[in-house]
N, C-alpha and C. Protein backbone atom coordinates (compact mmCIF):
# COMPACT_ATOMS: atom_id res chain seq x y z
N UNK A 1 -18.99 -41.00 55.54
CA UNK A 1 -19.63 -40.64 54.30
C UNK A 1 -18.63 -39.86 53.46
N UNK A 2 -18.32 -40.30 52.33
CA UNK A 2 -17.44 -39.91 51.41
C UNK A 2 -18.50 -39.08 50.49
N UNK A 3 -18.14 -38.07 49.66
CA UNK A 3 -18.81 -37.63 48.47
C UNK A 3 -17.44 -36.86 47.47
N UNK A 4 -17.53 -37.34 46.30
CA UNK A 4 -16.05 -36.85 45.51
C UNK A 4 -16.73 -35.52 44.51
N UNK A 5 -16.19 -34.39 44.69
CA UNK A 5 -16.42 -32.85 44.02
C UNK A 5 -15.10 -32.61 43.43
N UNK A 6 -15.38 -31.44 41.91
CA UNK A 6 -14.66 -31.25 41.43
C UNK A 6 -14.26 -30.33 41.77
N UNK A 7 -12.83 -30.20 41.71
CA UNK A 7 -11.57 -29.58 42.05
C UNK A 7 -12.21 -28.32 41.52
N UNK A 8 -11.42 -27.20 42.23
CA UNK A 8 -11.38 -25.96 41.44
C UNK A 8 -10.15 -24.96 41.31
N UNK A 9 -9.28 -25.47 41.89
CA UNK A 9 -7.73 -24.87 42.02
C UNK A 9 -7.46 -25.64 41.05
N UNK A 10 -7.35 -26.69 40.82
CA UNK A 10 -6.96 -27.41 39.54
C UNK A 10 -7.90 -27.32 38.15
N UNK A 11 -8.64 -26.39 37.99
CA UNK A 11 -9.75 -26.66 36.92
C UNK A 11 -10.09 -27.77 36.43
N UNK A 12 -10.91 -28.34 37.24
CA UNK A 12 -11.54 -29.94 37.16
C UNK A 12 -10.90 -30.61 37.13
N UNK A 13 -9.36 -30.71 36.90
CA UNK A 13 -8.65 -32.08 36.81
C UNK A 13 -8.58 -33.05 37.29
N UNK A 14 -8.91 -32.63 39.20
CA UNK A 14 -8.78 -33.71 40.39
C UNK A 14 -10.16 -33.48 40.69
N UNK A 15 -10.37 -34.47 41.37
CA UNK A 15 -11.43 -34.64 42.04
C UNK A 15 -11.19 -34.60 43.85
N UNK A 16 -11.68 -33.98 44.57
CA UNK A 16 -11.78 -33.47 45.95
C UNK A 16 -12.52 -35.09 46.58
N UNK A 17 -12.01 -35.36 47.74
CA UNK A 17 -12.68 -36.60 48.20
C UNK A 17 -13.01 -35.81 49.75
N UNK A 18 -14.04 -35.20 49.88
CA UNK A 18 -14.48 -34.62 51.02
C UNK A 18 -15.35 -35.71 52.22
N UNK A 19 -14.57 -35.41 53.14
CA UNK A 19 -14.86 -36.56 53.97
C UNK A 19 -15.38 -36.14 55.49
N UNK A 20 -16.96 -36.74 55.47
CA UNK A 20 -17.32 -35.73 56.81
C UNK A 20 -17.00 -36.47 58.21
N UNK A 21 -16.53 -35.73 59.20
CA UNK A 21 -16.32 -36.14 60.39
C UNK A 21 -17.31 -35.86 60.91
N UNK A 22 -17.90 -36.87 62.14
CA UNK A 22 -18.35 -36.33 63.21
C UNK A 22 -19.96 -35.83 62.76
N UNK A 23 -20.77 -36.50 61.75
CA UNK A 23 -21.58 -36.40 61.62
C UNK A 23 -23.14 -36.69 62.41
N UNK A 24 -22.73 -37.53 62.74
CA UNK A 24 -23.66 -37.85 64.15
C UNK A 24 -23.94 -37.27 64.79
N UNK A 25 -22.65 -37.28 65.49
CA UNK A 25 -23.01 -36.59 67.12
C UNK A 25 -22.69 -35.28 66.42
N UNK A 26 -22.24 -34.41 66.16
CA UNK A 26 -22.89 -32.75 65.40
C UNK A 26 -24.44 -32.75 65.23
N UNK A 27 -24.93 -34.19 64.23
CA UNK A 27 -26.44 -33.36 64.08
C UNK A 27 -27.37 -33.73 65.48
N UNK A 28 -26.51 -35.07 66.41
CA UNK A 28 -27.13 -34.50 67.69
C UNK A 28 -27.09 -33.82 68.37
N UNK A 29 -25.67 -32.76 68.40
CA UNK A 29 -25.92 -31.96 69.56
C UNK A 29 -26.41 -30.65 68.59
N UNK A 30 -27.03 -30.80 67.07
CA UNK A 30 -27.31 -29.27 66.51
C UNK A 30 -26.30 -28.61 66.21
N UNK A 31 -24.76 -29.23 66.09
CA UNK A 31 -23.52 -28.26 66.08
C UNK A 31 -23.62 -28.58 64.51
N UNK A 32 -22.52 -27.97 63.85
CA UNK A 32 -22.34 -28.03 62.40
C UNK A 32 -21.24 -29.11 62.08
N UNK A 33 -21.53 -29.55 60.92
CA UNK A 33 -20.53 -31.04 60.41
C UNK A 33 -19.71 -30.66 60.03
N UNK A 34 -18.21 -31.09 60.29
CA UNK A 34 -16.89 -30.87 60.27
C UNK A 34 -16.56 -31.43 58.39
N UNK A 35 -15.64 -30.81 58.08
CA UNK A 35 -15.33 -31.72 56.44
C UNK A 35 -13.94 -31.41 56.60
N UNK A 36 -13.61 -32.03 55.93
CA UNK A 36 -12.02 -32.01 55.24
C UNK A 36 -12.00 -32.21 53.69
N UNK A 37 -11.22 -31.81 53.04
CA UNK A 37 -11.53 -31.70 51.33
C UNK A 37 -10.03 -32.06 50.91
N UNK A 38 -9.97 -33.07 50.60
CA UNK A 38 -8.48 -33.45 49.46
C UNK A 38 -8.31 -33.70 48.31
N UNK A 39 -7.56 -32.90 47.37
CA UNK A 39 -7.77 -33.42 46.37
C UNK A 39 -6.46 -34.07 45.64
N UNK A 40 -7.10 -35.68 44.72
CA UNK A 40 -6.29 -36.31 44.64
C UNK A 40 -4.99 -35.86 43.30
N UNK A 41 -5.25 -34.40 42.58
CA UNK A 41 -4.86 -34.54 41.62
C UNK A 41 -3.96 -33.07 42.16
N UNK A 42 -3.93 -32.33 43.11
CA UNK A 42 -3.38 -30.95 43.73
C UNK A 42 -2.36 -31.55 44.53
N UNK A 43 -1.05 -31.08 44.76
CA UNK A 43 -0.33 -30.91 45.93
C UNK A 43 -0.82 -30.19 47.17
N UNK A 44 -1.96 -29.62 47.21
CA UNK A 44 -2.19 -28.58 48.25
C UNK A 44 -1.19 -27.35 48.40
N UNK A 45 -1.88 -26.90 49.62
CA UNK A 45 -0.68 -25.72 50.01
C UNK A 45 0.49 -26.25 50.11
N UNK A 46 1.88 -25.41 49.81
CA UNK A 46 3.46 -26.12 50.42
C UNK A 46 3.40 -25.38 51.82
N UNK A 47 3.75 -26.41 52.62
CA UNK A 47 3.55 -26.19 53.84
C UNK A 47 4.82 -24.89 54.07
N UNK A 48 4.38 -24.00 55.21
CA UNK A 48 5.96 -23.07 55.75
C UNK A 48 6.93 -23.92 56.48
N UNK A 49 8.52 -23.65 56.05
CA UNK A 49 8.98 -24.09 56.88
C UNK A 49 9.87 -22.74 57.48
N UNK A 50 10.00 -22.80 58.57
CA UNK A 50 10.35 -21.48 59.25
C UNK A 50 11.65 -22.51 60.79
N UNK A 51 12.73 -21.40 60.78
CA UNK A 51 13.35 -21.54 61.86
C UNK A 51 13.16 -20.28 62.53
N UNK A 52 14.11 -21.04 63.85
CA UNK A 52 14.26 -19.33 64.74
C UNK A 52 16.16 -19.34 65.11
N UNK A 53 16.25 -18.80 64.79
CA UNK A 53 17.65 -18.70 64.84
C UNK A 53 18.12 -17.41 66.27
N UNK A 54 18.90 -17.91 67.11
CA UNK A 54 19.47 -17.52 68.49
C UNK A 54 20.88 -16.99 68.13
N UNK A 55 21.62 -16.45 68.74
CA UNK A 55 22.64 -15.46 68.48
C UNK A 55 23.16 -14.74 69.79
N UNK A 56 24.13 -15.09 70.22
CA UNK A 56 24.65 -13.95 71.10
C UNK A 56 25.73 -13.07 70.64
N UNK A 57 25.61 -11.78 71.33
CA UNK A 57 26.91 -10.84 71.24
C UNK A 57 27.82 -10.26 72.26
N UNK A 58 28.92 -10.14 72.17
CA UNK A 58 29.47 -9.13 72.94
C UNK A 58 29.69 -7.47 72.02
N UNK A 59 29.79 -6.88 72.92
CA UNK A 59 29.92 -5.59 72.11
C UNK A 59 30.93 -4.57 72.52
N UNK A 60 32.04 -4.98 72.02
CA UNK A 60 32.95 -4.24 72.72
C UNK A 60 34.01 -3.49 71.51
N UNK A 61 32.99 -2.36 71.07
CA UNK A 61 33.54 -1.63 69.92
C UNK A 61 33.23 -2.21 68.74
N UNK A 62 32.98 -3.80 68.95
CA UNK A 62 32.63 -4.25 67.54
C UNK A 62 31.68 -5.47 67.87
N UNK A 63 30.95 -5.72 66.97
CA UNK A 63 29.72 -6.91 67.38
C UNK A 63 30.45 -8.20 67.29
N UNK A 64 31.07 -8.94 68.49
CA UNK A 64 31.17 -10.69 68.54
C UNK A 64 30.81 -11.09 68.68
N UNK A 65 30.09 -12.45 67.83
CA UNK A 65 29.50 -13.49 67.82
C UNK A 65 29.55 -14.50 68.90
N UNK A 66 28.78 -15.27 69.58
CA UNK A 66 29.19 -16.10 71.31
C UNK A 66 28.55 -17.03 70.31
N UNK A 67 27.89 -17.54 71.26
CA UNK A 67 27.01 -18.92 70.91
C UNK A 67 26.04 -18.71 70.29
N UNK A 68 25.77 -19.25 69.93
CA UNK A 68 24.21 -19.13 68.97
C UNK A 68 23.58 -20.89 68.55
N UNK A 69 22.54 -20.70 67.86
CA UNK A 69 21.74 -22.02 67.41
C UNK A 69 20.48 -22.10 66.79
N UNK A 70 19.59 -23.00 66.26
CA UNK A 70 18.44 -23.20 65.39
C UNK A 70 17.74 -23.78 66.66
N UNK A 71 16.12 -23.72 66.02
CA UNK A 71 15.22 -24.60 66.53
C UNK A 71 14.16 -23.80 65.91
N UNK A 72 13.33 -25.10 65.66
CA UNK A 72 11.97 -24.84 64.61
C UNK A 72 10.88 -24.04 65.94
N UNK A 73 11.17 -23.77 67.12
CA UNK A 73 10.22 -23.63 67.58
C UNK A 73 10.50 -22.60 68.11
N UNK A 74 9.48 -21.27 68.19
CA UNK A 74 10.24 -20.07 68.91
C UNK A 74 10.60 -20.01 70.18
N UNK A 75 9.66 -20.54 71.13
CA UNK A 75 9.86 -20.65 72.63
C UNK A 75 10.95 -21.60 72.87
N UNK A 76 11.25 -22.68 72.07
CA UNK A 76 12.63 -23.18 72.17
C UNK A 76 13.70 -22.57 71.97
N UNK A 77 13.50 -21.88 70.84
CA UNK A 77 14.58 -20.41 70.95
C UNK A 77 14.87 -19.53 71.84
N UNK A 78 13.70 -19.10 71.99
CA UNK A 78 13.76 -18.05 73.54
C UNK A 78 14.42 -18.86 74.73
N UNK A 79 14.27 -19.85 74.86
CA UNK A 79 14.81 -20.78 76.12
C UNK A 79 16.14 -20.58 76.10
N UNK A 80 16.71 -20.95 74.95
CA UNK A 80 18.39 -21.79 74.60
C UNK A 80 18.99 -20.36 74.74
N UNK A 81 18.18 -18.97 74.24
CA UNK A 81 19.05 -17.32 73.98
C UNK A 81 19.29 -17.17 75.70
N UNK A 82 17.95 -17.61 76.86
CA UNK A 82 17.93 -16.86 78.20
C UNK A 82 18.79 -18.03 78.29
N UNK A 83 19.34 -18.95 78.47
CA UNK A 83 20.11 -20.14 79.25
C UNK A 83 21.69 -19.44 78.70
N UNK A 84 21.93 -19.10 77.23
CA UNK A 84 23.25 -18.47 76.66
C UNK A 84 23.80 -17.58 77.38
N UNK A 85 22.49 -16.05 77.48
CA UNK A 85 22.86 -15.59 78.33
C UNK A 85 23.40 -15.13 79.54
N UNK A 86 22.61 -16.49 80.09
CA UNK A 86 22.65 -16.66 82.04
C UNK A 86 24.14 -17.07 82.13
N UNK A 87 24.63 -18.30 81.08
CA UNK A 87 26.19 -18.96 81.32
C UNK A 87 27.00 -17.74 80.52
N UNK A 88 27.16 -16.85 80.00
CA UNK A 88 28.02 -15.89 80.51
C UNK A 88 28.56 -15.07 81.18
N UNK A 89 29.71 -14.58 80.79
CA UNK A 89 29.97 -13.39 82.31
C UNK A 89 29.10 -12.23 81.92
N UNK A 90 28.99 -11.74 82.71
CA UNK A 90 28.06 -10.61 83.01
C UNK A 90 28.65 -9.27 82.63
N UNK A 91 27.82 -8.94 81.39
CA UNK A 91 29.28 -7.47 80.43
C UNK A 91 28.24 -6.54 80.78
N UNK A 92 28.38 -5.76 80.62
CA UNK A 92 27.39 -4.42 80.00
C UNK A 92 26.96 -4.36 78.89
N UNK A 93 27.76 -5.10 77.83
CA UNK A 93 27.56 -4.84 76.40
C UNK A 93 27.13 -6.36 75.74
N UNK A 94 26.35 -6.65 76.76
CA UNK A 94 25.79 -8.35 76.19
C UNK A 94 24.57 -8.35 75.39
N UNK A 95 24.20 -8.77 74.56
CA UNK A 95 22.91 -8.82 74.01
C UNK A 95 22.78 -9.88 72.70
N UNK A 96 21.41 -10.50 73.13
CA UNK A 96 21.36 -11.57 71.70
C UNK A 96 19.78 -10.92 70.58
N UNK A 97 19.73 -11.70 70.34
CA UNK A 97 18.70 -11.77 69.27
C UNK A 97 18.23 -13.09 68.96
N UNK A 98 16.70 -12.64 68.27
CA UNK A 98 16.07 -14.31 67.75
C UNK A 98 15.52 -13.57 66.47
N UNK A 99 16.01 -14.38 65.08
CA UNK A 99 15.86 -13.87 64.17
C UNK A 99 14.55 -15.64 63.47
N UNK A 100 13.72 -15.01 63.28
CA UNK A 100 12.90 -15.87 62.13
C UNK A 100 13.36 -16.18 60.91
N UNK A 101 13.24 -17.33 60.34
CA UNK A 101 13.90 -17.41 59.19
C UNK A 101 12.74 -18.44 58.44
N UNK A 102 12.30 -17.94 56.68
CA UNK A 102 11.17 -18.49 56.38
C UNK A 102 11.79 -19.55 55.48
N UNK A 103 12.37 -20.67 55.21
CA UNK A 103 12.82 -21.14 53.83
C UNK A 103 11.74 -21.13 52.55
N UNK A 104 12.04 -20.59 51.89
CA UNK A 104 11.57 -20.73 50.07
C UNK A 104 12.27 -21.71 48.85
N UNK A 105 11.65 -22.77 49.34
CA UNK A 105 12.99 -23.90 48.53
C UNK A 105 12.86 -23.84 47.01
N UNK A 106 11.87 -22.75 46.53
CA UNK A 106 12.12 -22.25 44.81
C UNK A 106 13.10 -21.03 44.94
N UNK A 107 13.36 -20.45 45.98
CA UNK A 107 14.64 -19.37 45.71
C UNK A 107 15.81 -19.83 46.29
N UNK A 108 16.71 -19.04 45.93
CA UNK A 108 18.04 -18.96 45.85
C UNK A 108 18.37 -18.62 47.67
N UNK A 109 18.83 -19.10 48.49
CA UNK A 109 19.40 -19.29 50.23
C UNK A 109 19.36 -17.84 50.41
N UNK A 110 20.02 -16.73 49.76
CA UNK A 110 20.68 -15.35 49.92
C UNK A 110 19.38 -14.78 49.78
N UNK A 111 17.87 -15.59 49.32
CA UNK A 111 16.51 -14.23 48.60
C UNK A 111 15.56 -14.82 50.15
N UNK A 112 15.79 -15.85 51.20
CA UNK A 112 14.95 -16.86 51.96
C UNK A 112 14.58 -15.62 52.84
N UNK A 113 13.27 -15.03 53.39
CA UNK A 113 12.93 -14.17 54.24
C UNK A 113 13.63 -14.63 55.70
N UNK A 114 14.40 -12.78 56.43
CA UNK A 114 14.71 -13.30 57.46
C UNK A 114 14.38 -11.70 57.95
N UNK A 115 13.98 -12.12 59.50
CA UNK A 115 13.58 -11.18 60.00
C UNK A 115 13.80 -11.07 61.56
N UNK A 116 14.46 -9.97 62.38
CA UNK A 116 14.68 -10.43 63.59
C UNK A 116 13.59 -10.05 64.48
N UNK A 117 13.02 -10.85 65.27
CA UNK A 117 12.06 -10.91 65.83
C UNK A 117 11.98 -10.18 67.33
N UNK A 118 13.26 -10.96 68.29
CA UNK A 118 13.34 -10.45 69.19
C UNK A 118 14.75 -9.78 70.02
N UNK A 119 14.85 -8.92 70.71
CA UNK A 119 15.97 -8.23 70.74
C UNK A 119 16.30 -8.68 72.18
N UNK A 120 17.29 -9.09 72.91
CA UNK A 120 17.31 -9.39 74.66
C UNK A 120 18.72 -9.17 74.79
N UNK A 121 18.33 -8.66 75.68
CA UNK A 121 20.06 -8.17 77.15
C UNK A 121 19.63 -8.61 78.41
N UNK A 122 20.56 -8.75 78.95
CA UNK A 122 20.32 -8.94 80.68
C UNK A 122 20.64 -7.64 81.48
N UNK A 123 19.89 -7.63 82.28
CA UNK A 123 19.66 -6.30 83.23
C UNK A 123 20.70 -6.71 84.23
N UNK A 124 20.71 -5.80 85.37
CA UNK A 124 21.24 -5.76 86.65
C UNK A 124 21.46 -6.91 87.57
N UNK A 125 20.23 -7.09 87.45
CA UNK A 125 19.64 -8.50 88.06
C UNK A 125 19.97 -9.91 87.90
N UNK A 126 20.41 -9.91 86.08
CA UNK A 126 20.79 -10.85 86.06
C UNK A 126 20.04 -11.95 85.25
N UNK A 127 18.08 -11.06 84.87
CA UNK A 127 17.61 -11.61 84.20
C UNK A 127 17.39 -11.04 82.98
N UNK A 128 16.61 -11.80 81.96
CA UNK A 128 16.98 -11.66 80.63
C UNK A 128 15.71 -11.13 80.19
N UNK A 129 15.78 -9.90 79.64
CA UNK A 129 14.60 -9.06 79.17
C UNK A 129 14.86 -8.92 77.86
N UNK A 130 13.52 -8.85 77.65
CA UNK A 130 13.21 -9.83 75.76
C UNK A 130 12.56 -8.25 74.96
N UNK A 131 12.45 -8.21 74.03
CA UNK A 131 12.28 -6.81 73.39
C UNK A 131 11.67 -7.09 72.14
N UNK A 132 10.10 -6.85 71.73
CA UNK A 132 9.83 -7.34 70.41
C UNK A 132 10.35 -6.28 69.38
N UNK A 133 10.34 -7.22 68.50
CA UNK A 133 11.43 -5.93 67.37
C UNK A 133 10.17 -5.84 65.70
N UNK A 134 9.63 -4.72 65.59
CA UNK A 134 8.62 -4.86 64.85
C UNK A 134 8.86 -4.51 63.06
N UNK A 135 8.45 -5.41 62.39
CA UNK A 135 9.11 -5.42 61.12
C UNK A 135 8.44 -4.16 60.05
């Protein structure tokens, strides 16, 4: 069942084509009817696009850069920083980071929100302890 409503982010221009799912079986089991609302004349929201950006250091008087890398996904990040870590030698002064990064493709690369998320060194042991870093 289709029913077309006027837009209101667009001041009437588009028309919304709201489309119910799952109407049936909702009013059999008494649950509530699902909708979705599109409208043909709006772009909608611009979706986020966000990386996570990985980073290692040494720190030996001065911050050096090791390996580092992207991935849209944070726990893929976290993976690739503990695996960086593990294949180096074992310093005292090791530590990476996972920095979020938001793109804003109406601003300028240098204005794009970035924020570091998580802070990690390796302990004694050998494993990699993660540190949330709060903005």
């Amino acid at each position: 069942m289709t029913t077309p409503v006027k837009c209101d982010e667009c001041d009437g221009r588009g028309w919304k084509i709201v489309t119910r799912r799952g109407h049936v079986a909702t009013s059999f089991l008494g649950g509530a009817v699902s909708s979705q609302e599109d409208c043909l004349y709006c772009d909608g929201p611009e979706p986020i696009v966000e990386m996570f950006e990985w980073e290692v250091f040494t720190s030996e008087g001065v911050d050096r850069l090791g390996p580092c890398g992207t991935s849209s996904g944070q726990a893929t990040s976290m993976d690739e920083l503990r695996k960086a870590l593990r294949r180096m030698d074992p310093q005292p002064a090791l530590w990476g980071r996972i920095t979020r990064r938001v793109y804003d493709f109406g601003m300028a690369p240098g204005d794009w929100s970035r924020q570091v998320i998580f802070h990690a060194t390796v302990d004694l042991a050998g494993s990699v302890r993660f540190e949330r870093r709060e903005s």
